[in-house]
PDB file of N, CA and C in Angstrom:
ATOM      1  N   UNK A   1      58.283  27.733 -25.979  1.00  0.00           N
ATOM      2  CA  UNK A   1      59.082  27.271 -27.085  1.00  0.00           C
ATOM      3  C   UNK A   1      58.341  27.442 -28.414  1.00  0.00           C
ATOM      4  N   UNK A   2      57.041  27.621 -28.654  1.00  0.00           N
ATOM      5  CA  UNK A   2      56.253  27.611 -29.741  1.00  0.00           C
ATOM      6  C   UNK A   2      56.437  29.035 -30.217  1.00  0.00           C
ATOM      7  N   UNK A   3      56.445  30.193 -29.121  1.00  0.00           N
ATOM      8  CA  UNK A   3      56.926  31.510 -29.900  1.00  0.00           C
ATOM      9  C   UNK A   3      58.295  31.179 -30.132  1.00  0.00           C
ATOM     10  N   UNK A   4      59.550  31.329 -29.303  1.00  0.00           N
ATOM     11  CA  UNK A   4      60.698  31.292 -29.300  1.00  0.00           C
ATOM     12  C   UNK A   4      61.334  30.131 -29.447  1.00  0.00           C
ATOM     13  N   UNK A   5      61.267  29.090 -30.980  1.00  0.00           N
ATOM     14  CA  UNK A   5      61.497  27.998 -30.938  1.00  0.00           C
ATOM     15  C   UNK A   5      63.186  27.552 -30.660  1.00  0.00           C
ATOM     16  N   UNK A   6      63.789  28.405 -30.907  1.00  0.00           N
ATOM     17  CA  UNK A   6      65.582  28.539 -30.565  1.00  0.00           C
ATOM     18  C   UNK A   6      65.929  29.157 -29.707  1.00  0.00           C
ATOM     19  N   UNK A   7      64.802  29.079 -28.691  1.00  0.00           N
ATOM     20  CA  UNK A   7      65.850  30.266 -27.327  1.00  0.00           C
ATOM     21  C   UNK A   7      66.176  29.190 -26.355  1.00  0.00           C
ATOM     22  N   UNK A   8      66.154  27.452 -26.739  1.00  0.00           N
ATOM     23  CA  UNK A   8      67.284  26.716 -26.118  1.00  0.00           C
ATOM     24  C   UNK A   8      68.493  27.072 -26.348  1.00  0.00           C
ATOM     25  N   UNK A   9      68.888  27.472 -27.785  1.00  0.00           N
ATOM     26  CA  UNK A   9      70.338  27.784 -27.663  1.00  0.00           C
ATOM     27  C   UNK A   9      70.784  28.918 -26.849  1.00  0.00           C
ATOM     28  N   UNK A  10      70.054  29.409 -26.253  1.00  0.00           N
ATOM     29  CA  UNK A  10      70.618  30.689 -25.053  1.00  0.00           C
ATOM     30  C   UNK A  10      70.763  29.876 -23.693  1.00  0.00           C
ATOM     31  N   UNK A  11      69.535  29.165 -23.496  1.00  0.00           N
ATOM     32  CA  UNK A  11      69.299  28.744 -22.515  1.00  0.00           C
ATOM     33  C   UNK A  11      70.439  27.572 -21.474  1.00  0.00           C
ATOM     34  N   UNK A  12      70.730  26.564 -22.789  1.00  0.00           N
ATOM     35  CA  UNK A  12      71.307  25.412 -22.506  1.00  0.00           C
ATOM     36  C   UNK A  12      72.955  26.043 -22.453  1.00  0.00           C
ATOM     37  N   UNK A  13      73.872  26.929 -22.809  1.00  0.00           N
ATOM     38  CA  UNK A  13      75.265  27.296 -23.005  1.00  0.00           C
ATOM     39  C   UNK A  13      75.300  27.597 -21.341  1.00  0.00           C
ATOM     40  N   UNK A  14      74.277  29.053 -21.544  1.00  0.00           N
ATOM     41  CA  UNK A  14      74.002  29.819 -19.728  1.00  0.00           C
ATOM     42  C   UNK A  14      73.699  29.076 -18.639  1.00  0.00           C
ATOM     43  N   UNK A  15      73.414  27.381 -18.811  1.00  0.00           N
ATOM     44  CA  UNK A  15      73.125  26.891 -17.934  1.00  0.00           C
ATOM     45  C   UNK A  15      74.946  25.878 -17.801  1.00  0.00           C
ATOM     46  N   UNK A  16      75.343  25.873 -19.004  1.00  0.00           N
ATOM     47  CA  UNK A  16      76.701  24.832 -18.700  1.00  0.00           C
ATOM     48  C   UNK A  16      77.493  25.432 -18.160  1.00  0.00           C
ATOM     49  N   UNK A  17      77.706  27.232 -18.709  1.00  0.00           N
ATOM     50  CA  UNK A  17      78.790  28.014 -18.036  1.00  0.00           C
ATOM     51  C   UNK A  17      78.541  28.128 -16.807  1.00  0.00           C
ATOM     52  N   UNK A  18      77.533  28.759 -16.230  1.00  0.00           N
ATOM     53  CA  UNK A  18      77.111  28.651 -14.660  1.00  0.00           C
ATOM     54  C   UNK A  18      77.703  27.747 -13.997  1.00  0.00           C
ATOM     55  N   UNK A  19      76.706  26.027 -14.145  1.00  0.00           N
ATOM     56  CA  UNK A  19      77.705  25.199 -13.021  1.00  0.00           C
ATOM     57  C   UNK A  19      78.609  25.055 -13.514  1.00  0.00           C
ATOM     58  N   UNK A  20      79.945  25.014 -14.782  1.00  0.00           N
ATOM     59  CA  UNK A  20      81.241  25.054 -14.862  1.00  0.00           C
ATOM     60  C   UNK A  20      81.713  26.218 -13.699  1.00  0.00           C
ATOM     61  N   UNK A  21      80.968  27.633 -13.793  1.00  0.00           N
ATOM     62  CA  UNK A  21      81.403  28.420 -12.630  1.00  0.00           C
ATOM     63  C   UNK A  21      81.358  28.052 -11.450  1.00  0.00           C
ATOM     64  N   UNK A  22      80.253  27.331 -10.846  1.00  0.00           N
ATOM     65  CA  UNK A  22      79.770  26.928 -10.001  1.00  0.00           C
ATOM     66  C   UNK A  22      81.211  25.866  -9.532  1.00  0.00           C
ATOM     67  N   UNK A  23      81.071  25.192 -10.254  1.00  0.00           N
ATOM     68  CA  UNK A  23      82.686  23.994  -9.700  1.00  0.00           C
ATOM     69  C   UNK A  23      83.468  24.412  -9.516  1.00  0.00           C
ATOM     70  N   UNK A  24      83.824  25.328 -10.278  1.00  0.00           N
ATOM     71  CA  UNK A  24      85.117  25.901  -9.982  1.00  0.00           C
ATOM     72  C   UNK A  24      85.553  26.582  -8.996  1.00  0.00           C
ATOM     73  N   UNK A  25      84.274  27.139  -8.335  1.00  0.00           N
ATOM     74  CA  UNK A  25      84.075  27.962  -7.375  1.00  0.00           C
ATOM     75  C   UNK A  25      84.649  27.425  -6.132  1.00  0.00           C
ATOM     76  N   UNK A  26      84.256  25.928  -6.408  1.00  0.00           N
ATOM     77  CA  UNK A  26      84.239  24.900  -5.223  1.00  0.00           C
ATOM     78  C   UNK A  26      85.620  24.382  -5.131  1.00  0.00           C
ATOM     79  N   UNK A  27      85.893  24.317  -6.250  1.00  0.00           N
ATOM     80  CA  UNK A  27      87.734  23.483  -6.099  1.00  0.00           C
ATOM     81  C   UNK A  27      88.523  24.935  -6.101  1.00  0.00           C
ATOM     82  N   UNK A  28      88.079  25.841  -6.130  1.00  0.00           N
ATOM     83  CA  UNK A  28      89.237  27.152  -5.629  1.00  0.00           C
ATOM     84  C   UNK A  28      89.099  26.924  -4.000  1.00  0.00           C
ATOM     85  N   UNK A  29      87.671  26.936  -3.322  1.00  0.00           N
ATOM     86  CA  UNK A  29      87.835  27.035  -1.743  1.00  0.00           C
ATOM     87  C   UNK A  29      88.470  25.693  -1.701  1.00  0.00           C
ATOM     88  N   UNK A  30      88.355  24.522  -2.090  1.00  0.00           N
ATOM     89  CA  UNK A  30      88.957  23.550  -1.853  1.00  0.00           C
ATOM     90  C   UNK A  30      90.377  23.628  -1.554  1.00  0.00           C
ATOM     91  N   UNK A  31      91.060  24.080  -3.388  1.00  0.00           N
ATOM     92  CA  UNK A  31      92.768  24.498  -3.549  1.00  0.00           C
ATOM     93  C   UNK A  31      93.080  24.907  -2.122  1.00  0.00           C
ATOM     94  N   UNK A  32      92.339  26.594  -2.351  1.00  0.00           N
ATOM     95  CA  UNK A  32      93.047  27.202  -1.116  1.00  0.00           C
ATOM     96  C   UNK A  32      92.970  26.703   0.037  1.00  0.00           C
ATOM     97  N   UNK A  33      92.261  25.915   0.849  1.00  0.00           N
ATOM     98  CA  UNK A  33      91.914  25.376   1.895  1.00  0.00           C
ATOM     99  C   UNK A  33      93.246  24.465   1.953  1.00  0.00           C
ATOM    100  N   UNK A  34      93.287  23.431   1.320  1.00  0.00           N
ATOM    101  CA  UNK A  34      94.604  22.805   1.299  1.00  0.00           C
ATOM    102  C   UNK A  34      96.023  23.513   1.343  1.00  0.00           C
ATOM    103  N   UNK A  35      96.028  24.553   0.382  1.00  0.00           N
ATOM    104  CA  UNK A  35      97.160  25.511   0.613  1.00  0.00           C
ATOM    105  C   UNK A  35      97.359  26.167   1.850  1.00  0.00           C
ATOM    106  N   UNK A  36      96.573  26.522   2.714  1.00  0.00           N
ATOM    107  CA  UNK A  36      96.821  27.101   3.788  1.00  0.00           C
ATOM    108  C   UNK A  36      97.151  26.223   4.949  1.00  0.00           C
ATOM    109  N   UNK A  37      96.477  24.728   4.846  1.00  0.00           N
ATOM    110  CA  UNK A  37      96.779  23.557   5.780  1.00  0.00           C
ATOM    111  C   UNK A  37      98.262  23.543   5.668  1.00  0.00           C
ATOM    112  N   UNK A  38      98.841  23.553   4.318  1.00  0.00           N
ATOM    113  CA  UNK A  38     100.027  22.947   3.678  1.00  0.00           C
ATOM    114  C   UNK A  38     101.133  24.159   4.532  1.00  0.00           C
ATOM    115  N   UNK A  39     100.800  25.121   4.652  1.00  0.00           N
ATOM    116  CA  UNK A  39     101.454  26.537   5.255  1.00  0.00           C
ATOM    117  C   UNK A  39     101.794  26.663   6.797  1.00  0.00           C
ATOM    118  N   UNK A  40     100.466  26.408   6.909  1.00  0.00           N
ATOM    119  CA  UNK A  40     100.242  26.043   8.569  1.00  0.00           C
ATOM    120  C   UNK A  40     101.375  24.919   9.405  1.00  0.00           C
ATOM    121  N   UNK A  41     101.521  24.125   8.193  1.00  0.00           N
ATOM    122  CA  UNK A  41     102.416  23.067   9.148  1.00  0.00           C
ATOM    123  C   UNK A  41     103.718  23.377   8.557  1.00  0.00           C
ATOM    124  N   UNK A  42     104.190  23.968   7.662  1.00  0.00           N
ATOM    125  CA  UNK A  42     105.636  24.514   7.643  1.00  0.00           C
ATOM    126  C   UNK A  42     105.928  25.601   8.649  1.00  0.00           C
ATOM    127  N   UNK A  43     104.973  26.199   8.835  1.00  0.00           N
ATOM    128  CA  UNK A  43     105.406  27.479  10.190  1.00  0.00           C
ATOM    129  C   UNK A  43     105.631  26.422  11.632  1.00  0.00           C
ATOM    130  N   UNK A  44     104.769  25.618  11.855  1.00  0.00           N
ATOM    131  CA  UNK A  44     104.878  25.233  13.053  1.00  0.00           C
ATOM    132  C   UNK A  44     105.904  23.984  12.980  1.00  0.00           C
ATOM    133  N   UNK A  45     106.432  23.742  11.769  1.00  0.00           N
ATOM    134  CA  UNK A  45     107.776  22.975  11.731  1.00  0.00           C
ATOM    135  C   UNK A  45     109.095  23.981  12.023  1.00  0.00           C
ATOM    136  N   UNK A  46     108.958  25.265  11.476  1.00  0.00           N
ATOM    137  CA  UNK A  46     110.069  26.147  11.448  1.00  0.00           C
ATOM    138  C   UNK A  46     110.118  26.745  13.029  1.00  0.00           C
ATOM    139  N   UNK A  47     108.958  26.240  14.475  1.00  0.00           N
ATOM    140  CA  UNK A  47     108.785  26.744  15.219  1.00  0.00           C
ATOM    141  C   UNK A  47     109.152  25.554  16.039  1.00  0.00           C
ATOM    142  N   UNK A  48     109.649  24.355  15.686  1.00  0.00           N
ATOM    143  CA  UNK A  48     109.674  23.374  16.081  1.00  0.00           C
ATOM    144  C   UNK A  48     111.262  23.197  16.336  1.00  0.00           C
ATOM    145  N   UNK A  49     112.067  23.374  15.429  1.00  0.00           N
ATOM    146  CA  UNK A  49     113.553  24.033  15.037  1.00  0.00           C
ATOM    147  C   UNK A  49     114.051  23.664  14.227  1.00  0.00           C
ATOM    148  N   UNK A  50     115.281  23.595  14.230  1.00  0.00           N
ATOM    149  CA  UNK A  50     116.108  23.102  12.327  1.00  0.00           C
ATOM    150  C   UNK A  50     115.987  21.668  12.696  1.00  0.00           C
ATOM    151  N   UNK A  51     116.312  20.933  11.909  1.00  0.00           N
ATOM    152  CA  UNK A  51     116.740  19.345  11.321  1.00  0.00           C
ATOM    153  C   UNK A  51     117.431  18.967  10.515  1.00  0.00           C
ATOM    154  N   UNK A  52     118.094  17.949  10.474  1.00  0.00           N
ATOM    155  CA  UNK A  52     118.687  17.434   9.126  1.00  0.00           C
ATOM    156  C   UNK A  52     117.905  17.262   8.479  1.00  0.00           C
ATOM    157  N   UNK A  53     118.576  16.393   7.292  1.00  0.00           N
ATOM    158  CA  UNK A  53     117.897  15.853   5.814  1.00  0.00           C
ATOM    159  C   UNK A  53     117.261  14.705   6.277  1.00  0.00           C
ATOM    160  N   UNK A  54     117.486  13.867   7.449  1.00  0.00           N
ATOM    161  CA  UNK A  54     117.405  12.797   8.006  1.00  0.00           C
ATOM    162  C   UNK A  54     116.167  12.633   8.915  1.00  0.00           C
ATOM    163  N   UNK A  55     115.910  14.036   9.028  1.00  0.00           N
ATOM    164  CA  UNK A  55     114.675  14.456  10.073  1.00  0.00           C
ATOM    165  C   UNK A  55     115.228  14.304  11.317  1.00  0.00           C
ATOM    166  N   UNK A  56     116.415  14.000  11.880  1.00  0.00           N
ATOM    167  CA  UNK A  56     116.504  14.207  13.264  1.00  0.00           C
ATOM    168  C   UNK A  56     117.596  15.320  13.633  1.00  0.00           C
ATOM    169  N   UNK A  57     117.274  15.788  15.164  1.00  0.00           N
ATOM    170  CA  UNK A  57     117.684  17.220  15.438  1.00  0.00           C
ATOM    171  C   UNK A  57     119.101  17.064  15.407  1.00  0.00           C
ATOM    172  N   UNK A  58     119.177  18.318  14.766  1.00  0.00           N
ATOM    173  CA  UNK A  58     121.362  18.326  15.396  1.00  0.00           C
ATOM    174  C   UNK A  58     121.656  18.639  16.559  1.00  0.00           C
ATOM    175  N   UNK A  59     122.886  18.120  17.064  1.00  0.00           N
ATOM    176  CA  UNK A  59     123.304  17.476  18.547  1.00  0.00           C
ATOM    177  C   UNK A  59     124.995  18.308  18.660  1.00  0.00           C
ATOM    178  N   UNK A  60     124.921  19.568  19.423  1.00  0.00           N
ATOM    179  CA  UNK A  60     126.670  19.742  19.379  1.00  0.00           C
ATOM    180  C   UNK A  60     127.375  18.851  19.928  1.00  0.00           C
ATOM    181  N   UNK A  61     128.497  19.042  19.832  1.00  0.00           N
ATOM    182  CA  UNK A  61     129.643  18.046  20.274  1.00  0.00           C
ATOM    183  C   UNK A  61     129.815  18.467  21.492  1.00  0.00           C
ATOM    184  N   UNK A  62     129.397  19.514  22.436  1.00  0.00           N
ATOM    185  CA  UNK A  62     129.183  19.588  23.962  1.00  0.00           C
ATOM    186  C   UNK A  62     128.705  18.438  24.444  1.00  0.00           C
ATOM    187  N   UNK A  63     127.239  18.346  23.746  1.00  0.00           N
ATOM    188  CA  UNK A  63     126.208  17.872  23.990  1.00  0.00           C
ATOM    189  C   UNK A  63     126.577  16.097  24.364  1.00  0.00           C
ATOM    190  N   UNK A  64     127.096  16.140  22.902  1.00  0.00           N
ATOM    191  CA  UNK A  64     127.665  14.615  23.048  1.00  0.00           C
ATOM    192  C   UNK A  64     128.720  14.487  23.720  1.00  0.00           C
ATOM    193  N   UNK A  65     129.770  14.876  24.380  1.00  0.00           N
ATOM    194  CA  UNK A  65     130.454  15.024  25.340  1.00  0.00           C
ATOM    195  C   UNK A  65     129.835  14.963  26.543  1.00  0.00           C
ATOM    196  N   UNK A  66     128.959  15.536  26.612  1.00  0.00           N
ATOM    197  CA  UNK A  66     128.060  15.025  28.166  1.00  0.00           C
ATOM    198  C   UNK A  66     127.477  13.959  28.610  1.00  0.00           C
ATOM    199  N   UNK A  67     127.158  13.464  27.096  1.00  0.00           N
ATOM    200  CA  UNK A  67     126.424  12.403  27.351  1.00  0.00           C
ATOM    201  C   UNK A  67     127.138  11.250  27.825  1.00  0.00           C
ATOM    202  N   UNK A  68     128.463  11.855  27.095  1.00  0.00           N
ATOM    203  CA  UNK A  68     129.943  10.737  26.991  1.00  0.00           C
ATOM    204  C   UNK A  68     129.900   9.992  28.002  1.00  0.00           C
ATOM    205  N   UNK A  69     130.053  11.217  29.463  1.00  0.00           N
ATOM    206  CA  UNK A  69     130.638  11.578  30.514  1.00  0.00           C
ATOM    207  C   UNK A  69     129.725  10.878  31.280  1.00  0.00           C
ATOM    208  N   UNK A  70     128.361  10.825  31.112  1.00  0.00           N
ATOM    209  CA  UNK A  70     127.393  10.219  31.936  1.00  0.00           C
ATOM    210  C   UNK A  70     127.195   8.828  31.515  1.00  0.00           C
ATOM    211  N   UNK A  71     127.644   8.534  30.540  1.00  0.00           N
ATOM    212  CA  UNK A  71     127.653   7.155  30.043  1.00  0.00           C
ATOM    213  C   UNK A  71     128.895   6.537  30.677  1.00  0.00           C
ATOM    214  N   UNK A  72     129.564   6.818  31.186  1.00  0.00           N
ATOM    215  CA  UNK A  72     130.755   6.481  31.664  1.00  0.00           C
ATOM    216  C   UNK A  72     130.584   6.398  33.263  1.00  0.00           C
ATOM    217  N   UNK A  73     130.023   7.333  33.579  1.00  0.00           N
ATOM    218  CA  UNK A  73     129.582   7.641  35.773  1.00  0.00           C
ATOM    219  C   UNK A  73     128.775   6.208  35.323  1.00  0.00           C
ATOM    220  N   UNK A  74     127.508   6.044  34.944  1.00  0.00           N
ATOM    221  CA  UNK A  74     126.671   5.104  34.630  1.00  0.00           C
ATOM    222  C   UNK A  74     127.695   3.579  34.631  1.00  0.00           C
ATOM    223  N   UNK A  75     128.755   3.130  34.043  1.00  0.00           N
ATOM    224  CA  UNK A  75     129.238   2.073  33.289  1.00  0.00           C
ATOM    225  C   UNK A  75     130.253   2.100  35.135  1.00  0.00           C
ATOM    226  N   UNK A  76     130.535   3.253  35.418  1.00  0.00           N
ATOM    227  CA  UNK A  76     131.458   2.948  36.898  1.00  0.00           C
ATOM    228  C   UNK A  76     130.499   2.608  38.033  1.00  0.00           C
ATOM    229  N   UNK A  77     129.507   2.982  38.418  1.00  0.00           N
ATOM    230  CA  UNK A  77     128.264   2.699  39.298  1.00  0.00           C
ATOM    231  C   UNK A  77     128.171   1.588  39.169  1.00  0.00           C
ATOM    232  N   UNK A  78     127.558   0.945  37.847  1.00  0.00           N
ATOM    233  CA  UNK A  78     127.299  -0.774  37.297  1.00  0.00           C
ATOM    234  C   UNK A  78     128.387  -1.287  37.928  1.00  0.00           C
ATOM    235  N   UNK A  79     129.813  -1.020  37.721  1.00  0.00           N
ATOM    236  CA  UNK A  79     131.178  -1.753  37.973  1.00  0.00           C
ATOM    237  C   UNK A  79     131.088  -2.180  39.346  1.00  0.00           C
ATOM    238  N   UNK A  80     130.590  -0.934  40.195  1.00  0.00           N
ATOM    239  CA  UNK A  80     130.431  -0.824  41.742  1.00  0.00           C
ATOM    240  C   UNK A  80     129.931  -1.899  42.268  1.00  0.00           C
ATOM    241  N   UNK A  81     128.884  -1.942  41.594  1.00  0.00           N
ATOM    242  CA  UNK A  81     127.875  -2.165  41.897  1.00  0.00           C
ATOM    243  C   UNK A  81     127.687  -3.930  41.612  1.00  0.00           C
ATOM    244  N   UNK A  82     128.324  -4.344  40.546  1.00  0.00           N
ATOM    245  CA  UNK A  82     128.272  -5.841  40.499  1.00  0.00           C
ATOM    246  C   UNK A  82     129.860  -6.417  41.215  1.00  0.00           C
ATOM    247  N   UNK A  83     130.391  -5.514  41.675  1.00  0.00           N
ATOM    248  CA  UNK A  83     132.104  -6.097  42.477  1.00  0.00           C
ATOM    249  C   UNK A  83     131.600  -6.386  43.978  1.00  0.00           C
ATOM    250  N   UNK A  84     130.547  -5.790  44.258  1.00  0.00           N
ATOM    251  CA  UNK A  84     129.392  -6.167  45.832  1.00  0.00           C
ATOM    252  C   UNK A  84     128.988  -6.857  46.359  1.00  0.00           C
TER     253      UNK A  84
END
């Protein structure tokens, strides 16, 4: 410093930009790391199948017709079954 009494001002900028680079470096792998988690679970939702707005699966009207039908064998068995 006694020859070069101002070559802090080189010194001290090159040292702030660095670790500013340096952080940044770190919250980009960070960002992206999260972004790809965030990706990952929309594919394996879209692999999972559709849904409502409600989050639960849609049900055709077969479907519920069957169930109808077995809810009903079920309710005649019980009938049977407590007239015994």
């Amino acid at each position: 410093m006694e020859v070069y009494p101002h070559a802090w001002l080189f010194f001290v900028p090159f040292i702030l930009v660095s670790a500013f680079v340096m952080l940044n470096l770190f919250v980009a792998v960070i960002v992206d790391t999260m972004a790809n988690l965030g990706a990952d679970g929309e594919e394996t939702d879209k692999q999972a199948g559709p849904e409502t707005k409600d989050g639960e699966l849609p049900v055709s009207k077969d479907e519920i017709e069957r169930l109808h039908r077995e809810l009903a064998e079920i309710k005649a068995m019980l009938r049977e079954q407590s007239t015994r």
